[in-house]
N, C-alpha and C. Protein backbone atom coordinates (compact mmCIF):
# COMPACT_ATOMS: atom_id res chain seq x y z
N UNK A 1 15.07 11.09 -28.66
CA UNK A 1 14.24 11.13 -27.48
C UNK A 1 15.17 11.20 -26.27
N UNK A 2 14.56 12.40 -25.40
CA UNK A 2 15.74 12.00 -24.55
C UNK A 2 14.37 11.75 -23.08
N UNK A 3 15.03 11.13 -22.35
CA UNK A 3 14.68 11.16 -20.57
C UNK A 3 15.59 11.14 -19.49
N UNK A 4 14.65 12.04 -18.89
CA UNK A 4 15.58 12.16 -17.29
C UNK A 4 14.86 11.63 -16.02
N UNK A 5 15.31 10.87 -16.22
CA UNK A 5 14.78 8.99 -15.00
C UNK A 5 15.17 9.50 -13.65
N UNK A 6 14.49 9.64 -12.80
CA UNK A 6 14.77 10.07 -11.50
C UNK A 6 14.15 9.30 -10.53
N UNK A 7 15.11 8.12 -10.06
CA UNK A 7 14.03 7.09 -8.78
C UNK A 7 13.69 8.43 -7.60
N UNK A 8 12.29 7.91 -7.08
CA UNK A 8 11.74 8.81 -6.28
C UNK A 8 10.81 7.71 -5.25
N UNK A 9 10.66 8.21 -4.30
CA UNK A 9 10.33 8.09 -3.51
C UNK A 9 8.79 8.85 -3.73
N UNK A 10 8.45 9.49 -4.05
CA UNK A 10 7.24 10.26 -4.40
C UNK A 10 7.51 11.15 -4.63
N UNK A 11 6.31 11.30 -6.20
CA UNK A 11 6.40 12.50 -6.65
C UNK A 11 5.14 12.73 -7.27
N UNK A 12 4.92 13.99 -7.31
CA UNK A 12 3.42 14.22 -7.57
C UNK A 12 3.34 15.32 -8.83
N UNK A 13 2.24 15.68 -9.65
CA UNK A 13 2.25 16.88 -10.63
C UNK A 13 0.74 17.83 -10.32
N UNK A 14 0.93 18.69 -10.30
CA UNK A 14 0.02 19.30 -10.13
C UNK A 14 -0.21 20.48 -11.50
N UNK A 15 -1.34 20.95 -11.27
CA UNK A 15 -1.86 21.92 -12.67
C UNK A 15 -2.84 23.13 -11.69
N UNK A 16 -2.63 24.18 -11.25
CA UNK A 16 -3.62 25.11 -10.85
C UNK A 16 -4.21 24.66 -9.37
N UNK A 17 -3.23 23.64 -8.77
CA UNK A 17 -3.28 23.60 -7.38
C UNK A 17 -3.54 21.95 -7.07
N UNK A 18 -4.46 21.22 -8.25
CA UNK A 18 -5.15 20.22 -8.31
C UNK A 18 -4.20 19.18 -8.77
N UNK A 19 -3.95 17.95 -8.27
CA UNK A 19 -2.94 17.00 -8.09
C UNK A 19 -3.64 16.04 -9.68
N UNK A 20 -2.88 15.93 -10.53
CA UNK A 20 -3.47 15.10 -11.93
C UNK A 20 -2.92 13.70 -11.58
N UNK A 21 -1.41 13.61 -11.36
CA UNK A 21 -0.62 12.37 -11.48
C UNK A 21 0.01 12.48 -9.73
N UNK A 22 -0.10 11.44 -9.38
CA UNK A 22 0.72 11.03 -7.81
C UNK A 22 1.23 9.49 -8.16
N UNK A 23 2.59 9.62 -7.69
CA UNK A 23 3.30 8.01 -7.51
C UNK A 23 3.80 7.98 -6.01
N UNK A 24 4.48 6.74 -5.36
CA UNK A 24 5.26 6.30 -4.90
C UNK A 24 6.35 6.13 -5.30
N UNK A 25 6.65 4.71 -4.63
CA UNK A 25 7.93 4.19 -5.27
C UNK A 25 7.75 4.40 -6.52
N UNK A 26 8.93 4.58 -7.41
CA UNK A 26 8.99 4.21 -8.60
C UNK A 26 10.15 5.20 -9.15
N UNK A 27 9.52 5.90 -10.53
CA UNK A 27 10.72 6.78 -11.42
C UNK A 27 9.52 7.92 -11.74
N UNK A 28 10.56 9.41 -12.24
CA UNK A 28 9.70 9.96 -12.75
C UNK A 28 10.46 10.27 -14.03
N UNK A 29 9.52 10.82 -15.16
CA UNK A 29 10.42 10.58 -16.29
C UNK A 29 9.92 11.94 -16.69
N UNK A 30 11.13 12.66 -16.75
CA UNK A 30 10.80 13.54 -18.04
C UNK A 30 11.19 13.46 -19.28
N UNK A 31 10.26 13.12 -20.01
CA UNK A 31 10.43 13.03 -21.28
C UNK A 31 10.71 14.07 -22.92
N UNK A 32 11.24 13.95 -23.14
CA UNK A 32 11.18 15.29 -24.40
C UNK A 32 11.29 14.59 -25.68
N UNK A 33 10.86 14.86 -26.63
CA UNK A 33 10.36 14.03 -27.97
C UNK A 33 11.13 14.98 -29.18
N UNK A 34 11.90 14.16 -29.92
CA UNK A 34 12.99 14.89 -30.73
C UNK A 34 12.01 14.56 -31.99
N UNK A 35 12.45 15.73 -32.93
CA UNK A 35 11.59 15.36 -34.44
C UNK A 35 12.22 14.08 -35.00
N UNK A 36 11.37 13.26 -35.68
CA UNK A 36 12.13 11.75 -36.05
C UNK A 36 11.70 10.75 -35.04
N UNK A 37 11.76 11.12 -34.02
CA UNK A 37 11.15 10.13 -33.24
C UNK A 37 10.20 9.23 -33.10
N UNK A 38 10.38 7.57 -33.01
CA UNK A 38 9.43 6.71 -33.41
C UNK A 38 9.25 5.87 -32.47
N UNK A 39 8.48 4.66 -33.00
CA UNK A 39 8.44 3.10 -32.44
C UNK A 39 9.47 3.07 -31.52
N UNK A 40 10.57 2.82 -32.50
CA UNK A 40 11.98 2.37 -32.18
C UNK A 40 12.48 2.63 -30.96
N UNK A 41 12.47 4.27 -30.63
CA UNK A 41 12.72 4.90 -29.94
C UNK A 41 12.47 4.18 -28.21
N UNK A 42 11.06 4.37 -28.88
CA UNK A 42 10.04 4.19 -27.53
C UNK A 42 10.42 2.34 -26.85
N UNK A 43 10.29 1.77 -27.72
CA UNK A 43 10.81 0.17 -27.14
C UNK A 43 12.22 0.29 -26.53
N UNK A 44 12.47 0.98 -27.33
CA UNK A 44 14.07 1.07 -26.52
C UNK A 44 14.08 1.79 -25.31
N UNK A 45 13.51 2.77 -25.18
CA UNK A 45 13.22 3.86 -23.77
C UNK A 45 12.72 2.75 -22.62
N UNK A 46 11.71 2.95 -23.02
CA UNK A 46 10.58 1.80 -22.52
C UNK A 46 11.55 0.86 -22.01
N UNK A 47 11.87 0.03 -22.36
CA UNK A 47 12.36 -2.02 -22.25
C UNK A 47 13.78 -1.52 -21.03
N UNK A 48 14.63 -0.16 -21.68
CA UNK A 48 15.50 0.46 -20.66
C UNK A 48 15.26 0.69 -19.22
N UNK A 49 14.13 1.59 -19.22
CA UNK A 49 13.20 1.80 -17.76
C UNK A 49 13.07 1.34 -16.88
N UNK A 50 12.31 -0.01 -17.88
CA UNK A 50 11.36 -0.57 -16.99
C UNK A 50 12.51 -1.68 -16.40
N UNK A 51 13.61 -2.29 -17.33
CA UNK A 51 14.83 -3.64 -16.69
C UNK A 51 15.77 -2.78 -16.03
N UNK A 52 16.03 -1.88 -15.89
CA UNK A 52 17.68 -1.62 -15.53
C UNK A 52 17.27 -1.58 -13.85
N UNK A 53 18.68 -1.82 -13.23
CA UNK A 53 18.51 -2.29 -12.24
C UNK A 53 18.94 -1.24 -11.15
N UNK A 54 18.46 -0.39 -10.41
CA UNK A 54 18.50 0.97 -9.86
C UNK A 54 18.26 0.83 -8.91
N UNK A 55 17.27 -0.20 -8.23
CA UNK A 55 16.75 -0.45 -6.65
C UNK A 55 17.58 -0.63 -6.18
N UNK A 56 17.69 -0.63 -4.78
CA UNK A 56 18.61 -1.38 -3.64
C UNK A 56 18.20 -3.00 -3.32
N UNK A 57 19.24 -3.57 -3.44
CA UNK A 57 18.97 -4.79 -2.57
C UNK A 57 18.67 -4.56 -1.33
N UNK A 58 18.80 -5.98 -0.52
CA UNK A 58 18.67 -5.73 0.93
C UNK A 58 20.65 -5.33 1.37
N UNK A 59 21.49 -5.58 0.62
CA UNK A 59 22.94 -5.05 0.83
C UNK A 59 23.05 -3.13 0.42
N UNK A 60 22.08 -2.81 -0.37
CA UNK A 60 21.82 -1.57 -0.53
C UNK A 60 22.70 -1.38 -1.74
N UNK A 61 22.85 -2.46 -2.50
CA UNK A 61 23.24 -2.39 -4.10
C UNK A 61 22.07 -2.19 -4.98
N UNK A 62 22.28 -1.50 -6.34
CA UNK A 62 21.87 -1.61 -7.31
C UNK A 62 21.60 -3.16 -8.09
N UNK A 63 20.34 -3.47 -7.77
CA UNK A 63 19.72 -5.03 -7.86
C UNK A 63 18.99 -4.96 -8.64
N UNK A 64 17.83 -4.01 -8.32
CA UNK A 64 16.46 -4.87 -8.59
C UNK A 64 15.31 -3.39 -9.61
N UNK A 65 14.79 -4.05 -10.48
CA UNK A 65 14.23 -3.07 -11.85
C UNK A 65 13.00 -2.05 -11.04
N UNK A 66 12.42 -1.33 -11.66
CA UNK A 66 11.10 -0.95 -11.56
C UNK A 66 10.07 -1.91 -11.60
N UNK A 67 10.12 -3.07 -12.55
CA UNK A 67 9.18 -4.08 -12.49
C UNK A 67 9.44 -4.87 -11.62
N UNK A 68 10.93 -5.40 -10.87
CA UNK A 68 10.97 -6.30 -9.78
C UNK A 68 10.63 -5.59 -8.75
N UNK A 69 10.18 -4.00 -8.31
CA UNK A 69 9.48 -3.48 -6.94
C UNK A 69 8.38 -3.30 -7.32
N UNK A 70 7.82 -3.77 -8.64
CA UNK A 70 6.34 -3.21 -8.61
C UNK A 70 6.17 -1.86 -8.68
N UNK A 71 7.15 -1.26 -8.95
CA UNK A 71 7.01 0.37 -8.77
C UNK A 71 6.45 1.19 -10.14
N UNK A 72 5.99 2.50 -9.79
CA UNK A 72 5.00 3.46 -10.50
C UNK A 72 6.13 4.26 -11.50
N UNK A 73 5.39 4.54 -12.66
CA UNK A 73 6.34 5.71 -13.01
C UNK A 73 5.35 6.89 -13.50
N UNK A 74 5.77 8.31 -13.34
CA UNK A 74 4.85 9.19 -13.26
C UNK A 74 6.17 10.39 -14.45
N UNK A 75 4.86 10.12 -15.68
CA UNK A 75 6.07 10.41 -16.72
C UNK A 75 5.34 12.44 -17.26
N UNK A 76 5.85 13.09 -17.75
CA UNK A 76 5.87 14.50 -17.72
C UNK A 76 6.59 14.43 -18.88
N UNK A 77 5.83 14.82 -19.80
CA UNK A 77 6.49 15.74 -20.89
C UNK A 77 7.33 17.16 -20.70
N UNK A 78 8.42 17.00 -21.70
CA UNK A 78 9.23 18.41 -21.11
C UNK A 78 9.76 18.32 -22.53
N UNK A 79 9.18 19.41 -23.03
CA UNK A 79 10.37 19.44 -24.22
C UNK A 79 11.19 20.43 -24.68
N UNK A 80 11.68 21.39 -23.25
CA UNK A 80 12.63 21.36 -23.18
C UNK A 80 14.43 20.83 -22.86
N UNK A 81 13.71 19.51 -22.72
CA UNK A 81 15.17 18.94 -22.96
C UNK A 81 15.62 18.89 -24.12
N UNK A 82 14.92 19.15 -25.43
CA UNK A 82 15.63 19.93 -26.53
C UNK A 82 15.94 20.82 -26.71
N UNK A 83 16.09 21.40 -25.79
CA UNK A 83 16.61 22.72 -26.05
C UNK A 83 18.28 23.34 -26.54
N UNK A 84 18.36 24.13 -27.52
CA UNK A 84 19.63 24.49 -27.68
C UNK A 84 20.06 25.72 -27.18
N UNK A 85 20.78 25.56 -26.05
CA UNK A 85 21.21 26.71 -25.44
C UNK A 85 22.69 26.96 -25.96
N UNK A 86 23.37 26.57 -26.58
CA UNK A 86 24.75 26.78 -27.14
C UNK A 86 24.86 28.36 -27.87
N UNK A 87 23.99 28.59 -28.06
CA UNK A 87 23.98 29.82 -29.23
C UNK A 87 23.07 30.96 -28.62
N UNK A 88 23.57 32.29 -28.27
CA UNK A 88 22.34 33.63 -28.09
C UNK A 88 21.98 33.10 -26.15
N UNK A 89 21.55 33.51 -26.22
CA UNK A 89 20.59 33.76 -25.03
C UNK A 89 19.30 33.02 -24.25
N UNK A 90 18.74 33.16 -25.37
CA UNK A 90 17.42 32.16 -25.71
C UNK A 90 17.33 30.99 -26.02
N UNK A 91 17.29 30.21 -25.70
CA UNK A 91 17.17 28.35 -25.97
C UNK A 91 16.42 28.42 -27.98
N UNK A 92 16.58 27.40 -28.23
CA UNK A 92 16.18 27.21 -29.55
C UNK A 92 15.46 25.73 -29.21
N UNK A 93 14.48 25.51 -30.11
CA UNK A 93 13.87 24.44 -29.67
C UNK A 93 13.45 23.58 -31.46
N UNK A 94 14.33 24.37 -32.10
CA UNK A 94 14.23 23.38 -33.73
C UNK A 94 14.26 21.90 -33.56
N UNK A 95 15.16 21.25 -32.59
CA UNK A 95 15.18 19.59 -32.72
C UNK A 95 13.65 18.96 -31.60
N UNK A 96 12.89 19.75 -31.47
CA UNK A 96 12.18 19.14 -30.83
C UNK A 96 10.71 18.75 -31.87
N UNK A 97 10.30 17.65 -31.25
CA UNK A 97 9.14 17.26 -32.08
C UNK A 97 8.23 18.44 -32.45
N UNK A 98 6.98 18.83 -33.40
CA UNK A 98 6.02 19.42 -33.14
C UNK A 98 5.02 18.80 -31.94
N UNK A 99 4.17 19.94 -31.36
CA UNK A 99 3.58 19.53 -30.29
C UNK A 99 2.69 18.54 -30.55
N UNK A 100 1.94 18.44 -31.64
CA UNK A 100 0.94 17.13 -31.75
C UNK A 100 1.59 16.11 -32.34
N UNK A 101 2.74 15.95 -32.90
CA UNK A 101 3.35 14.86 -33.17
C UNK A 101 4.09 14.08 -31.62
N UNK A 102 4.87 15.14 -30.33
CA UNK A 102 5.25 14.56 -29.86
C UNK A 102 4.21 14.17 -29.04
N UNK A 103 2.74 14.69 -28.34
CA UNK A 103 1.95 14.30 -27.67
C UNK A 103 1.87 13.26 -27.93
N UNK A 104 1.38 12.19 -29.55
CA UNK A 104 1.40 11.13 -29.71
C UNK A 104 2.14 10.28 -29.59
N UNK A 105 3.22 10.80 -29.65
CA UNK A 105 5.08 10.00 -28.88
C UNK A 105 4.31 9.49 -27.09
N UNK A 106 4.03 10.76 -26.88
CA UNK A 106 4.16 10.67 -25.15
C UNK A 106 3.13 9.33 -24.87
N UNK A 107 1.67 9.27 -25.84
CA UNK A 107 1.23 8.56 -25.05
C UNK A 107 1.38 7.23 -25.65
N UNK A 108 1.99 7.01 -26.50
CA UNK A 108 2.68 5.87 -26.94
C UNK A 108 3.20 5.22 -26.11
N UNK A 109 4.22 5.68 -25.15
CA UNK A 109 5.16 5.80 -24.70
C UNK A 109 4.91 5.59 -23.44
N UNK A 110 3.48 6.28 -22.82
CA UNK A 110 3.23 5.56 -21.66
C UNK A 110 2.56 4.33 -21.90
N UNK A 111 1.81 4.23 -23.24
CA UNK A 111 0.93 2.72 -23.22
C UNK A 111 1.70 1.88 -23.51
N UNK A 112 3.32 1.75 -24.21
CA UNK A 112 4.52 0.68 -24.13
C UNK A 112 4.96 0.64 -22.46
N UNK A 113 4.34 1.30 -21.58
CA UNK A 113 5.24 1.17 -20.38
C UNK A 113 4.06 0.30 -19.69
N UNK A 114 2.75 0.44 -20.02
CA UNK A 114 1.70 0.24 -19.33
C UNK A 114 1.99 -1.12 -19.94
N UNK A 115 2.22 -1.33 -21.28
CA UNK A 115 1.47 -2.93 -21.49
C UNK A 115 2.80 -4.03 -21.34
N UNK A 116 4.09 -3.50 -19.90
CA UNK A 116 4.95 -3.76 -19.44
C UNK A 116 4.94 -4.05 -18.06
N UNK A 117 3.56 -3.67 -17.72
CA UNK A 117 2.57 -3.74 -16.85
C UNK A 117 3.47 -3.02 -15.64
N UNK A 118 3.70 -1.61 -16.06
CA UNK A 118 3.59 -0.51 -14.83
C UNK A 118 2.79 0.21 -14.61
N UNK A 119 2.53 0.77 -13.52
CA UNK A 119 1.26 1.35 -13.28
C UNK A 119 1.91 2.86 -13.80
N UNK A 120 0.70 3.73 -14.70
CA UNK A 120 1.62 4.84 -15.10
C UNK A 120 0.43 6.00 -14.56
N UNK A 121 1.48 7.38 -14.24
CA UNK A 121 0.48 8.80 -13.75
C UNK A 121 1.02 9.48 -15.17
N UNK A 122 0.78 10.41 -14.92
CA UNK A 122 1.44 11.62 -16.31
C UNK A 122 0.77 12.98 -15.90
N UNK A 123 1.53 14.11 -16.50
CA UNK A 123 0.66 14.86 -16.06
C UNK A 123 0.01 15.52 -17.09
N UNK A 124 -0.16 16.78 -17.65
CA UNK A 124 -0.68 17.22 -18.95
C UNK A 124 -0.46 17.60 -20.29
N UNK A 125 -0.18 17.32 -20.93
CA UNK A 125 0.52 17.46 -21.99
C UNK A 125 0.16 19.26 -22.40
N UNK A 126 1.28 20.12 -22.71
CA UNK A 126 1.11 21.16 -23.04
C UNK A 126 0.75 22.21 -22.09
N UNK A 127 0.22 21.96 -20.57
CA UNK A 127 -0.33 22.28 -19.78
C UNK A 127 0.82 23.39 -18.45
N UNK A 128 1.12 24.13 -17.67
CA UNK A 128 1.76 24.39 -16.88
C UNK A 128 1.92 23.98 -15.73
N UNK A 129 2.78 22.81 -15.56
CA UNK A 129 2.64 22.15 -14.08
C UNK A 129 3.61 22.57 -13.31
N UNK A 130 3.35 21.72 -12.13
CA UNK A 130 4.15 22.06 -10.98
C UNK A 130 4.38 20.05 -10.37
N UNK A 131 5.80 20.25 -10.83
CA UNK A 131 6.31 18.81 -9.88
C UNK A 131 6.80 18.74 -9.00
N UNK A 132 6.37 18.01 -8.21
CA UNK A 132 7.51 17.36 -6.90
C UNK A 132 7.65 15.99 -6.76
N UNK A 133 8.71 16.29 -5.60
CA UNK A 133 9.49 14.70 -6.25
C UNK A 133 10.45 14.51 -4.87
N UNK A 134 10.57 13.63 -4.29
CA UNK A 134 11.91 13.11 -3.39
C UNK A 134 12.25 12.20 -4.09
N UNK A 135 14.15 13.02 -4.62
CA UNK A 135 14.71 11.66 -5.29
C UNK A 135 15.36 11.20 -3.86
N UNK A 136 14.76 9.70 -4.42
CA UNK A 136 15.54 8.88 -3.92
C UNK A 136 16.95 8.07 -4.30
N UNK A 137 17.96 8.66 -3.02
CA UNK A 137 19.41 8.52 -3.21
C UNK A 137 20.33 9.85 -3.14
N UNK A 138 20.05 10.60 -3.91
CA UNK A 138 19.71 11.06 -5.07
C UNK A 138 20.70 9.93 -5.93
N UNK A 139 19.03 9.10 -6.98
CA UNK A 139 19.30 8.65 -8.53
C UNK A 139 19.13 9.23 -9.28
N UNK A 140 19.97 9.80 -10.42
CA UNK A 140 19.01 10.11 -11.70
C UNK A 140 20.25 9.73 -12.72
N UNK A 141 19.36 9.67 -13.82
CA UNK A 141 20.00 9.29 -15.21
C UNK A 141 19.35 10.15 -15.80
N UNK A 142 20.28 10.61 -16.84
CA UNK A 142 19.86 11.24 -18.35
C UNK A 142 20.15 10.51 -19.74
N UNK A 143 18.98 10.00 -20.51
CA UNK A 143 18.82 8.99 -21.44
C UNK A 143 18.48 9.75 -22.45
N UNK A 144 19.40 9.32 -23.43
CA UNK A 144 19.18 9.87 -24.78
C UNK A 144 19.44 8.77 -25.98
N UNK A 145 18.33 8.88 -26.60
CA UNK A 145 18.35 7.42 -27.67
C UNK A 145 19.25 7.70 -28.75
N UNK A 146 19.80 9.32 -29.18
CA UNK A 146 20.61 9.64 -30.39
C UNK A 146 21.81 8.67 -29.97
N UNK A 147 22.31 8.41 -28.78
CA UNK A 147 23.81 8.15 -27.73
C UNK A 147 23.86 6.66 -28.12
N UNK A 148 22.81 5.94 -28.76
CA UNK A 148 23.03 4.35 -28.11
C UNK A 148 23.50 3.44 -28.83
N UNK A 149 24.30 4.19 -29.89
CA UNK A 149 25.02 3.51 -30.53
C UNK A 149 26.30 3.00 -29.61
């Protein structure tokens, strides 16, 4: 599983003009769901997210979690972050979940974040969106659960 955690300041998803998911403060996650992907995965994603410490203090250090600001996360499936571009032209997308296996990843994945008690948006699974986003800082991380050994 991989994610790309981006603190934002707001960010919104849209589908055909019409706004599905809007946050604030918080993260936005794009998520991509590798075949194999489980439970495991997700507690670990999840419990990562929601503790690591990315806010600013009032010194403007890296302090304080998503759950110590109360902040939103507005998570987006992408599964092209499996993508294998190493080879040809064309991305290859063999390590990525099937689509109805990872949909059930995704909303797993937001209901481990929800019952962590963040408030969660998402936008459509399978659907063609359009995101925006002010990162804030610019933060971002790229999280991959194969790495955490």
């Amino acid at each position: 599983m991989i994610a790309v955690v981006q603190r934002v300041a707001h960010a919104r998803v849209t589908i055909a003009g019409a706004s599905v998911g809007e946050i604030e403060l918080g993260v936005l996650i794009l998520l991509g769901v590798a075949e194999g992907d489980g439970e495991k995965e997700i507690e670990y994603l999840t419990g990562k997210i929601a503790n690591m410490r990315i806010f600013d203090n009032e010194e403007g250090k890296f302090d304080h979690s998503l759950l110590d600001i109360n902040g939103s996360a507005l998570v987006v499936s992408q599964f092209t972050l499996l993508g294998n571009w190493r080879k040809g032209r064309r991305p290859g997308f063999d390590s990525a979940a099937a689509p109805a296996d990872a949909e059930k990843m995704v909303e797993l994945f937001v209901k481990k974040l929800e019952d962590l008690s963040i408030h969660v948006e998402t936008g459509l699974f399978g659907a063609h969106m359009e995101v925006e986003l002010i990162n804030d800082g610019p933060v971002t991380f790229t999280m991959d659960t194969s790495e955490k050994k």
